[in-house]
Protein backbone atom coordinates (compact mmCIF):
# COMPACT_ATOMS: atom_id res chain seq x y z
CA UNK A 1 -13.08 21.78 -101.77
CA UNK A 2 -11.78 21.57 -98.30
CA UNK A 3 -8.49 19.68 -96.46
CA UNK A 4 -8.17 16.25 -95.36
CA UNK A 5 -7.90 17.91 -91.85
CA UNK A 6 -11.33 19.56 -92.13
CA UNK A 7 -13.06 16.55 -93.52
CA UNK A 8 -11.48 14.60 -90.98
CA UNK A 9 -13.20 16.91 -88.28
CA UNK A 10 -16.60 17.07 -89.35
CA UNK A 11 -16.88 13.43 -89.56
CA UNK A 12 -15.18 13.42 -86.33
CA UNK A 13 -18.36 15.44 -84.55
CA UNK A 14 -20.71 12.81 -86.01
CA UNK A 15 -18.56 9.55 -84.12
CA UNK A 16 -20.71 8.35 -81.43
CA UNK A 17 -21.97 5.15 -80.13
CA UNK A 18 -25.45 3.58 -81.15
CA UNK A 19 -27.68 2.63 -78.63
CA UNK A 20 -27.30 0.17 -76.31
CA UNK A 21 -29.05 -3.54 -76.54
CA UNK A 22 -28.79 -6.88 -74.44
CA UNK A 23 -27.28 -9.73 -75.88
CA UNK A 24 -26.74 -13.04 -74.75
CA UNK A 25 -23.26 -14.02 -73.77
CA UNK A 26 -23.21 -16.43 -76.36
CA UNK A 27 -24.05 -14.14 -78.90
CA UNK A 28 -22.23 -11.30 -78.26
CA UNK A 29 -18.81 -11.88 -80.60
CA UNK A 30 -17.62 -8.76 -82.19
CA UNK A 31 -19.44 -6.68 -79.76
CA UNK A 32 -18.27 -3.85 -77.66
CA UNK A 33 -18.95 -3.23 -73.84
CA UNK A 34 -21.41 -0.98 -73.05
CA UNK A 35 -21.24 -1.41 -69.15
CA UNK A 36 -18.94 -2.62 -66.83
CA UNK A 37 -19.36 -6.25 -66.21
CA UNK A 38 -19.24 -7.46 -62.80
CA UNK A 39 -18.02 -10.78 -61.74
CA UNK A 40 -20.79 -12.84 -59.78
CA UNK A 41 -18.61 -15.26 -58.33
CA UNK A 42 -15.13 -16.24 -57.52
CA UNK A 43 -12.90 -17.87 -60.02
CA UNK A 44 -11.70 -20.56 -60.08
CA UNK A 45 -14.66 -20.61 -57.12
CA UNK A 46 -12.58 -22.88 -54.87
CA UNK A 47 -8.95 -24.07 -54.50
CA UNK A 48 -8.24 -25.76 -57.39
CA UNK A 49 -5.32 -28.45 -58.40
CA UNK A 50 -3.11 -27.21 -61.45
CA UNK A 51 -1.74 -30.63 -62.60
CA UNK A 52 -3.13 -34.52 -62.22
CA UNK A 53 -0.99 -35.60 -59.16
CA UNK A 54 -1.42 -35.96 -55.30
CA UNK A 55 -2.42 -33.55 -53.12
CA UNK A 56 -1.04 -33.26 -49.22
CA UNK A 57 -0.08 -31.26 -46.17
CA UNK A 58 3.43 -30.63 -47.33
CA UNK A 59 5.92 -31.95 -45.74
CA UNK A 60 10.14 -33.23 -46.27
CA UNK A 61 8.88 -36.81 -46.31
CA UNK A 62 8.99 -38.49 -49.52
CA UNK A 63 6.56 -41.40 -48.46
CA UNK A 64 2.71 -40.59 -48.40
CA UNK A 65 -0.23 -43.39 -47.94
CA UNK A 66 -3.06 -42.95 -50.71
CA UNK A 67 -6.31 -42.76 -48.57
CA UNK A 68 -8.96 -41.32 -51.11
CA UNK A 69 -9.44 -39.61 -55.25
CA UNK A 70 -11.09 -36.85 -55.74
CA UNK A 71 -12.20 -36.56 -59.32
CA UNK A 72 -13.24 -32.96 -61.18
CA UNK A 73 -16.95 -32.22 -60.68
CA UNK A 74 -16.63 -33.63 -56.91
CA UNK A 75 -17.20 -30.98 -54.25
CA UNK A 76 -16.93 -32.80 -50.96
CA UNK A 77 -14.40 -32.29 -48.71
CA UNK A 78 -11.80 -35.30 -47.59
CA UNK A 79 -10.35 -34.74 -44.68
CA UNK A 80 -6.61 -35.32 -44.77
CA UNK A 81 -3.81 -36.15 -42.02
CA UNK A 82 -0.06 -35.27 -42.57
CA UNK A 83 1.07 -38.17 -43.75
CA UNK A 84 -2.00 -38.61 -46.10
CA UNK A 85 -2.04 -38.07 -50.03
CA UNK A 86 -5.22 -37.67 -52.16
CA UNK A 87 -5.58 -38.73 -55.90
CA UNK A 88 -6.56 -35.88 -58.23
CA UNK A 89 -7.05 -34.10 -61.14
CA UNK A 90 -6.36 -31.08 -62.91
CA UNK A 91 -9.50 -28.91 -62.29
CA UNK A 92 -10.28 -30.86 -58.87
CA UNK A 93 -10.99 -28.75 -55.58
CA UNK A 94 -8.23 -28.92 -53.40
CA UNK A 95 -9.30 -30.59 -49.93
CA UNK A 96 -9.20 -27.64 -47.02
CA UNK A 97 -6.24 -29.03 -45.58
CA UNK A 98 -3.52 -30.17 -48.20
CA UNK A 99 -1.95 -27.32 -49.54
CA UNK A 100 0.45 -28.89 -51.68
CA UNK A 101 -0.22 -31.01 -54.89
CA UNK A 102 2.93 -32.82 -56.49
CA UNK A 103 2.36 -33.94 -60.02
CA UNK A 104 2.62 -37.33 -61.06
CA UNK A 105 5.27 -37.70 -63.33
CA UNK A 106 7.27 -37.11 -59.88
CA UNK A 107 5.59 -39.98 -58.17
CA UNK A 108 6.42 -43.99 -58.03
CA UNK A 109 3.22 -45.65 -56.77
CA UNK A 110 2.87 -49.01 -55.45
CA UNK A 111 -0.73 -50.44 -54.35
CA UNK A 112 -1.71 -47.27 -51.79
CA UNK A 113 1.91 -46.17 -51.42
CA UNK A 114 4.06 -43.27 -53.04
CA UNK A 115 7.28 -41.96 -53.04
CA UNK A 116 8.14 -38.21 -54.18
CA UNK A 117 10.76 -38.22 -56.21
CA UNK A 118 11.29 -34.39 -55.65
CA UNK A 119 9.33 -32.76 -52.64
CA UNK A 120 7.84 -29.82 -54.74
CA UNK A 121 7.95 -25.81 -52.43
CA UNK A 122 4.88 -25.35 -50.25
CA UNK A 123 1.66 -24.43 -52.45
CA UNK A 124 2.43 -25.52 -55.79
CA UNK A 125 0.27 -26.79 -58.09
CA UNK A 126 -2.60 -25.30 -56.20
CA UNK A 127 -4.79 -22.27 -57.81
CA UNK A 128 -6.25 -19.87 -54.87
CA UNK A 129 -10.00 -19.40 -54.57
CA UNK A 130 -10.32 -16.52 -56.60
CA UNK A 131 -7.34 -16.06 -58.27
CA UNK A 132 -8.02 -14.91 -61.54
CA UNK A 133 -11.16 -12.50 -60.33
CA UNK A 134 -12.81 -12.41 -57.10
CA UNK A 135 -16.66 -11.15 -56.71
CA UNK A 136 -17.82 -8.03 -57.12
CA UNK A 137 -14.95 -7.06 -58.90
CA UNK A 138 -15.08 -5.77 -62.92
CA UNK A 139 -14.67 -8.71 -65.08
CA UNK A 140 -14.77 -6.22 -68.42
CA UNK A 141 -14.94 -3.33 -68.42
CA UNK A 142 -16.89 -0.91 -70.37
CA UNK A 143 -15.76 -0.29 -74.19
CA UNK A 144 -13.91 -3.59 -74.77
CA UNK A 145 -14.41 -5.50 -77.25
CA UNK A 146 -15.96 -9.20 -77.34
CA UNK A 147 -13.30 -11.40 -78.62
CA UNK A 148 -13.39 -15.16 -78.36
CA UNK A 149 -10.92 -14.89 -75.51
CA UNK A 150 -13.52 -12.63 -73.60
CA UNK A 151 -17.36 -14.11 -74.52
CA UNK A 152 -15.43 -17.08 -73.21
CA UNK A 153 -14.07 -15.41 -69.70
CA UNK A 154 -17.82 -14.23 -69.16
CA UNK A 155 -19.04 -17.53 -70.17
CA UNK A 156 -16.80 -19.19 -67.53
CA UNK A 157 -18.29 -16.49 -64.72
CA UNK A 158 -21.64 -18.00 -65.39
CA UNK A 159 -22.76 -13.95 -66.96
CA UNK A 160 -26.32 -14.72 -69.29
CA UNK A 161 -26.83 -11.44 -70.73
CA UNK A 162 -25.04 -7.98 -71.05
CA UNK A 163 -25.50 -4.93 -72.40
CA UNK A 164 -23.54 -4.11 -75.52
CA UNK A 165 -23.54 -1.38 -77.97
CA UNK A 166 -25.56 -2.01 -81.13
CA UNK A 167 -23.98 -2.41 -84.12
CA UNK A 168 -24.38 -0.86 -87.58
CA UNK A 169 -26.68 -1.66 -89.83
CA UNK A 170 -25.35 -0.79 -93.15
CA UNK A 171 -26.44 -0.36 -96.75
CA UNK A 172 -24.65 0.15 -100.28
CA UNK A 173 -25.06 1.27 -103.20
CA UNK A 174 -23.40 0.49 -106.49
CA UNK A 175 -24.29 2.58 -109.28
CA UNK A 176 -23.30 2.75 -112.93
CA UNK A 177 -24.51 1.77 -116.53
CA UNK A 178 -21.42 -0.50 -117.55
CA UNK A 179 -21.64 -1.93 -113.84
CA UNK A 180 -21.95 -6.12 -113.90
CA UNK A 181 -22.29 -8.74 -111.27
CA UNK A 182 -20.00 -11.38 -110.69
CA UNK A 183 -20.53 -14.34 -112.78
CA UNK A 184 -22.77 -12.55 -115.26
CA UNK A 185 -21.88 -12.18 -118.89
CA UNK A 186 -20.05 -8.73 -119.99
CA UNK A 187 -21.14 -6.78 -122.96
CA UNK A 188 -18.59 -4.59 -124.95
CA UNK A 189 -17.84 -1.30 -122.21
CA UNK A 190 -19.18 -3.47 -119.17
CA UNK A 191 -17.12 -4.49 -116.04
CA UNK A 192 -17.64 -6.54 -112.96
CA UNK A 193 -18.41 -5.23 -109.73
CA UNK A 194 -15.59 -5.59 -106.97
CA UNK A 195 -16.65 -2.36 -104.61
CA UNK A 196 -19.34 -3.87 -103.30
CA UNK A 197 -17.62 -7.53 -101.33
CA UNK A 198 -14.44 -4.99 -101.39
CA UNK A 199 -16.67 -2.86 -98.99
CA UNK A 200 -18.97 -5.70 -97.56
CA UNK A 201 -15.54 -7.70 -96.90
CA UNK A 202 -13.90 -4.51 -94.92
CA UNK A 203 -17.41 -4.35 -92.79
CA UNK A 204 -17.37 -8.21 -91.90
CA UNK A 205 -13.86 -7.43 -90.54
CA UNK A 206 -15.57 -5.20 -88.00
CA UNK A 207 -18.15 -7.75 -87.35
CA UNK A 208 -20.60 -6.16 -88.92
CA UNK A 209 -22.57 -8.50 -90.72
CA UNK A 210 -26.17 -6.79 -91.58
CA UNK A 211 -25.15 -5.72 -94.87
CA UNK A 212 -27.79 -4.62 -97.83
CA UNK A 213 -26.57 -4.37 -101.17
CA UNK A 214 -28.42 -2.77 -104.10
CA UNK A 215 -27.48 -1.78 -107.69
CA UNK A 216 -28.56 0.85 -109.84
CA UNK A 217 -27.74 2.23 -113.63
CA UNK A 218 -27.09 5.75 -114.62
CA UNK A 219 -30.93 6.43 -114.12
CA UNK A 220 -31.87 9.58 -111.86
CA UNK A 221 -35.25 7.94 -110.87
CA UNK A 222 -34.13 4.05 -109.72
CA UNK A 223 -31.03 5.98 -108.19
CA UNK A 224 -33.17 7.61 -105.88
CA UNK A 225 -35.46 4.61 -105.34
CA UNK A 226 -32.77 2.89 -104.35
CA UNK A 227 -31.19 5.35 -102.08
CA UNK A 228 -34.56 5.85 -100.32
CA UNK A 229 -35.09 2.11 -99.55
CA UNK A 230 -31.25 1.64 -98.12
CA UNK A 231 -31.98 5.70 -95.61
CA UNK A 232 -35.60 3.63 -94.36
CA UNK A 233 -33.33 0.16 -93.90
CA UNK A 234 -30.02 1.25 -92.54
CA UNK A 235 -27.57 3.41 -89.82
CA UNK A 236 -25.27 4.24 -92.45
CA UNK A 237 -25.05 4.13 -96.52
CA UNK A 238 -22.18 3.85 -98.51
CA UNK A 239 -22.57 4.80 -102.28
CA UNK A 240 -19.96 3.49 -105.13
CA UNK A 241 -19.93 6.31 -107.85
CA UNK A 242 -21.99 8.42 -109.50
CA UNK A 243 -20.84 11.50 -107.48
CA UNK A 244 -18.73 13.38 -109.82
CA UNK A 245 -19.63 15.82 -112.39
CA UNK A 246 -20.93 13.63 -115.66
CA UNK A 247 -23.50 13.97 -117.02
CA UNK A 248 -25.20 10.69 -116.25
CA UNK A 249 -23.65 10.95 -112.12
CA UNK A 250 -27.07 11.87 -110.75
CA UNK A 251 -26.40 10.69 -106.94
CA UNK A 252 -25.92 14.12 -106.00
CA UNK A 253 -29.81 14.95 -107.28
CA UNK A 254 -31.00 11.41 -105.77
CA UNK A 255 -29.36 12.75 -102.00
CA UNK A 256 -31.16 15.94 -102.65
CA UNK A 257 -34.33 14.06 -103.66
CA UNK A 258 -34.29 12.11 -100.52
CA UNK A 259 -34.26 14.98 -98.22
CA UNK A 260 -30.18 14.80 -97.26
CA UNK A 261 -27.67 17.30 -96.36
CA UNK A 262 -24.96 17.74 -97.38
CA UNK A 263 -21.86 18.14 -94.67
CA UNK A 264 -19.01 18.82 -97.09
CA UNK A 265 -18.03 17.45 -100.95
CA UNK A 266 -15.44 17.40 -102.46
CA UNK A 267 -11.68 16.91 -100.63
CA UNK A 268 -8.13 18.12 -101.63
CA UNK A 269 -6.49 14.56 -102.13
CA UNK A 270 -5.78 12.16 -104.28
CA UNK A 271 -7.21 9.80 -104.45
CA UNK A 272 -10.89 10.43 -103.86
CA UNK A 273 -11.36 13.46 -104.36
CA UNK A 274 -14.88 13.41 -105.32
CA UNK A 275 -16.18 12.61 -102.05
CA UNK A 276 -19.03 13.29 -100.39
CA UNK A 277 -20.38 13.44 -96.59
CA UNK A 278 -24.13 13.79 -95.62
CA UNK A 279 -26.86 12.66 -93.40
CA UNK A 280 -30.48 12.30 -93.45
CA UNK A 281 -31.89 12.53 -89.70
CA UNK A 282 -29.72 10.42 -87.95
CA UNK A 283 -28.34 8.24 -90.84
CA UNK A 284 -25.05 9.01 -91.93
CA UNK A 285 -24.04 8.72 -95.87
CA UNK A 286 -20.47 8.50 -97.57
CA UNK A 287 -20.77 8.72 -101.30
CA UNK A 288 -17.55 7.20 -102.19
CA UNK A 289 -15.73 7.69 -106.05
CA UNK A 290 -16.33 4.68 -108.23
CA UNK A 291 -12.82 4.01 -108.64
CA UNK A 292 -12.00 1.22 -106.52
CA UNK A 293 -8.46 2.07 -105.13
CA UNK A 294 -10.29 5.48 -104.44
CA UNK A 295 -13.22 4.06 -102.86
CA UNK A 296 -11.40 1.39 -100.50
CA UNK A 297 -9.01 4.50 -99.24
CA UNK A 298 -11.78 6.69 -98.39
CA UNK A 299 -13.67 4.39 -97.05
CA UNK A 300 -10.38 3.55 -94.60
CA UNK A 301 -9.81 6.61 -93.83
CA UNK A 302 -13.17 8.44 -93.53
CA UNK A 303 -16.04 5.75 -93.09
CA UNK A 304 -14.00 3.58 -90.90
CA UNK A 305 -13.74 5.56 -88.04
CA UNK A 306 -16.95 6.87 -87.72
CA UNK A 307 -18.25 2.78 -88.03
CA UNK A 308 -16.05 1.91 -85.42
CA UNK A 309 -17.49 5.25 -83.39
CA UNK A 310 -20.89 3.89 -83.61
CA UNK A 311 -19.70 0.16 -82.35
CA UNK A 312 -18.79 2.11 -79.15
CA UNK A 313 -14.36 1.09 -80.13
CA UNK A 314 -12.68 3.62 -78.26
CA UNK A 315 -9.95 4.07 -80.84
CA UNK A 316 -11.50 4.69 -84.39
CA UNK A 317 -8.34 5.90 -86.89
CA UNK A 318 -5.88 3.31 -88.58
CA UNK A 319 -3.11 3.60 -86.73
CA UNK A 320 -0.46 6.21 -87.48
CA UNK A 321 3.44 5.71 -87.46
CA UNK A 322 6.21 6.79 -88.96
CA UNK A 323 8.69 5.39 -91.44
CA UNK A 324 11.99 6.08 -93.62
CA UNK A 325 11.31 6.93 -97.56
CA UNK A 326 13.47 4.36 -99.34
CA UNK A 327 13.21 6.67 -102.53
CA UNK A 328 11.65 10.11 -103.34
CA UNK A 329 8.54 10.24 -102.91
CA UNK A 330 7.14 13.55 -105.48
CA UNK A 331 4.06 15.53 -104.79
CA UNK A 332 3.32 17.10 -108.06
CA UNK A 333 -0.52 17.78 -107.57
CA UNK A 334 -0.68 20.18 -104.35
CA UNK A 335 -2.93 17.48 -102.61
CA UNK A 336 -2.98 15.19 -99.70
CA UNK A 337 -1.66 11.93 -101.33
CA UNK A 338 -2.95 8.74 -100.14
CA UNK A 339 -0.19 5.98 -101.41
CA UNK A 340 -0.14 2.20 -101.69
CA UNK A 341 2.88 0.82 -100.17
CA UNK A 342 4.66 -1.23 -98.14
CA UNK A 343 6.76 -0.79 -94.47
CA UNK A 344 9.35 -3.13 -93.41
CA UNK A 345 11.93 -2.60 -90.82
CA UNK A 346 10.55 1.14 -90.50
CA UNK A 347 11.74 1.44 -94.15
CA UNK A 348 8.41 2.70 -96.96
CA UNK A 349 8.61 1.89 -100.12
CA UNK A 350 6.03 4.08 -102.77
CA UNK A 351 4.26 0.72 -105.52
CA UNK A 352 3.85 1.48 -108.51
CA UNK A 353 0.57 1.42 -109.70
CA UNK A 354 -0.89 4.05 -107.81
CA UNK A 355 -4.28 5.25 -110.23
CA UNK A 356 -7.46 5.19 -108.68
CA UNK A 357 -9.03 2.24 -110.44
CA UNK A 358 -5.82 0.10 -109.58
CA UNK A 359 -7.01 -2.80 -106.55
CA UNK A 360 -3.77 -4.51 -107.50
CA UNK A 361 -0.94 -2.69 -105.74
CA UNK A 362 -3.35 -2.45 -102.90
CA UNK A 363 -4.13 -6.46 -102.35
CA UNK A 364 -0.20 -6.62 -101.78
CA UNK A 365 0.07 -2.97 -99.42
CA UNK A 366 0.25 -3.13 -95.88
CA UNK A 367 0.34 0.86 -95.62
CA UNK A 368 -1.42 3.56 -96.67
CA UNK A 369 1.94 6.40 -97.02
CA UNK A 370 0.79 9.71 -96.94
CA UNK A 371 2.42 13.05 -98.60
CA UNK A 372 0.81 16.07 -97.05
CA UNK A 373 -0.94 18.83 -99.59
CA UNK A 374 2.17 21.44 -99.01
CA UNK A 375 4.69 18.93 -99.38
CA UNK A 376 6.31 18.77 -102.60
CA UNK A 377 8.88 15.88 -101.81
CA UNK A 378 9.75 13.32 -99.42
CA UNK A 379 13.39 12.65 -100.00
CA UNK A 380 15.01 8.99 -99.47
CA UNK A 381 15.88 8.48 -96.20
CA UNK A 382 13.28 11.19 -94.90
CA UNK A 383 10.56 10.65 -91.92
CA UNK A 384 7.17 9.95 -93.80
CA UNK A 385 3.90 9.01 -92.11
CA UNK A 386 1.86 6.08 -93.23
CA UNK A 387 -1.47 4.18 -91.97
CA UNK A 388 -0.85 0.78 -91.24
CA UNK A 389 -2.78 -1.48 -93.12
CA UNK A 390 -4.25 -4.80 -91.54
């Protein structure tokens, strides 16, 4: 059995991106950067007015004679006189020589006539060529990731296709005899699955959406069927029980059978204790406990990061931060402790309802407090460190 620290590290040498693919702009949501991104143009590409109004060479006269509109989409240039005023709209290019647009809730018009209620400052209203990027500059740079805001800032720049790193493709594995799904009937000793949407759910959050989900009962020989068919289909596999000691937990066997090795098994916390790290070639395998407080944790705090790794995210852990203990918090099993709680106001407060099987306390926990393994208590009003929890 080894520490949280040394688990931590050997998953650690195993976080690196995928390869790189091209997508299409338009497809490319929940994507990371895998290049720098170059703008092709100017933008906005030419003086642009900010408001619907009247553009002119500014001056301290109030009076102006109307002597043209220039509507959005329209790229020829009016010439304009001091004196002069042009209709036009937000968006619009700014003729050359006005340099001023006043809006037009500070205009009286009368047939081609207005009068400027309040001269607006030299320049306003009007967006610079090139204001928010200029050519040849980086739009994105490499390792960000493709939110709305951003496919629709390369959209804007005219940018088809870019290269992005793949992401995951992963597959899971539920295992277990008394093991039902959703909506079927149970027998006496049978229970519904909720590890695998809990773990599909917590992919689709990183945008990973190629998700293959297969079952299997306590049966060494569809186990390792199964297992097979997910290593030939998928970057990574994620197994839900079966790893432990029983007598009918042959996932162990089935990883042996399917030609994996083991990197470590077995970790000195609680919970999820019983985990277990591999790989086959390059596909990477978590064998998670069954338990699914135990399951989600480890999947947060091990699987997560090297997921995020592969997506080409440039910062894989939950975040880490520090908090006041409202109570004692008691270490009584010499192990990392992993517990569902809850920060506010930089004060932690310990649920109850902390056993491995328990989903409840953590549908309501925005942290994940942690008690290291040589700790024995974290007394009220004492530092304690905690994951933050989406």
């Amino acid at each position: 059995m080894i520490s949280v620290s040394k688990a931590l590290s050997i998953v650690e040498k195993y976080c690196f991106p995928l390869k790189s693919v091209t997508k299409n702009v338009a497809d490319s949501y929940g994507y990371i950067l895998a290049e720098d991104v170059i703008s092709p143009l100017n933008m906005p590409p030419f003086r642009q007015s900010s408001m619907d109004g009247y553009a002119f060479i500014h001056s301290e006269e109030n009076s102006f004679k109307v002597i043209a509109e220039i509507q959005t989409g329209i790229s020829k240039n009016i010439e304009i006189k001091k004196g002069g005023a042009i209709r036009i709209f937000t968006g619009a290019r700014v003729p050359d020589d006005a340099d001023t647009v006043v809006m037009q809730e500070h205009v009286a018009r009368t047939e081609d006539q207005i009068f400027i209620d309040k001269i607006p400052e030299k320049g306003s209203n009007v967006r610079p060529e090139g204001e928010q990027i200029k050519v040849g500059e980086v739009a994105l740079e490499k390792g960000n990731f493709l939110n709305e805001a951003a496919v629709g800032f390369l959209a804007g720049l005219g940018i088809k296709n870019i290269e992005v790193y793949a992401k995951p493709k992963v597959g899971i594995l539920i295992t277990g005899n008394e093991i039902k799904k959703s909506g079927d009937t149970l027998a006496e000793g049978e229970i519904f699955d909720s590890n695998s949407l809990t773990l599909k759910l917590a992919l689709k959050k990183l945008s990973i959406e190629e998700v293959e989900i297969l079952f299997a009962k306590d049966i060494l020989e569809e186990t390792t069927i199964c297992l097979k068919k997910l290593l030939e289909n998928n970057d990574v596999v994620l197994i839900s029980g079966g790893i432990s000691v029983g007598d009918y937990d042959f996932v162990e066997e089935a990883l042996k059978e399917n030609g994996a090795d083991q990197l470590f098994y077995k970790v000195n916390q609680k919970p999820g204790k019983p985990l277990w790290f591999g790989k086959k070639e390059e596909k990477m395998i978590f064998a998670l406990p069954g338990n699914p407080a135990a399951s989600l944790t480890c999947f947060y705090i091990y699987a997560l990061p090297l997921l995020k790794a592969q997506m080409g995210f440039k910062t894989l852990q939950l975040p880490k931060l520090q908090a006041k203990s409202e109570n004692d918090i008691k270490n009584n099993f010499a192990k990392t402790l992993f517990l569902k709680g809850n920060v506010e106001n930089d004060i932690a407060t310990e649920f109850s309802g902390q056993a491995s099987s328990m989903l409840k306390s953590f549908a309501v926990s925005n942290a994940l407090l942690i008690v290291p393994e040589n700790v024995k208590i974290i007394k009220k009003g004492e530092s304690v460190s905690y994951l933050k929890l989406d």
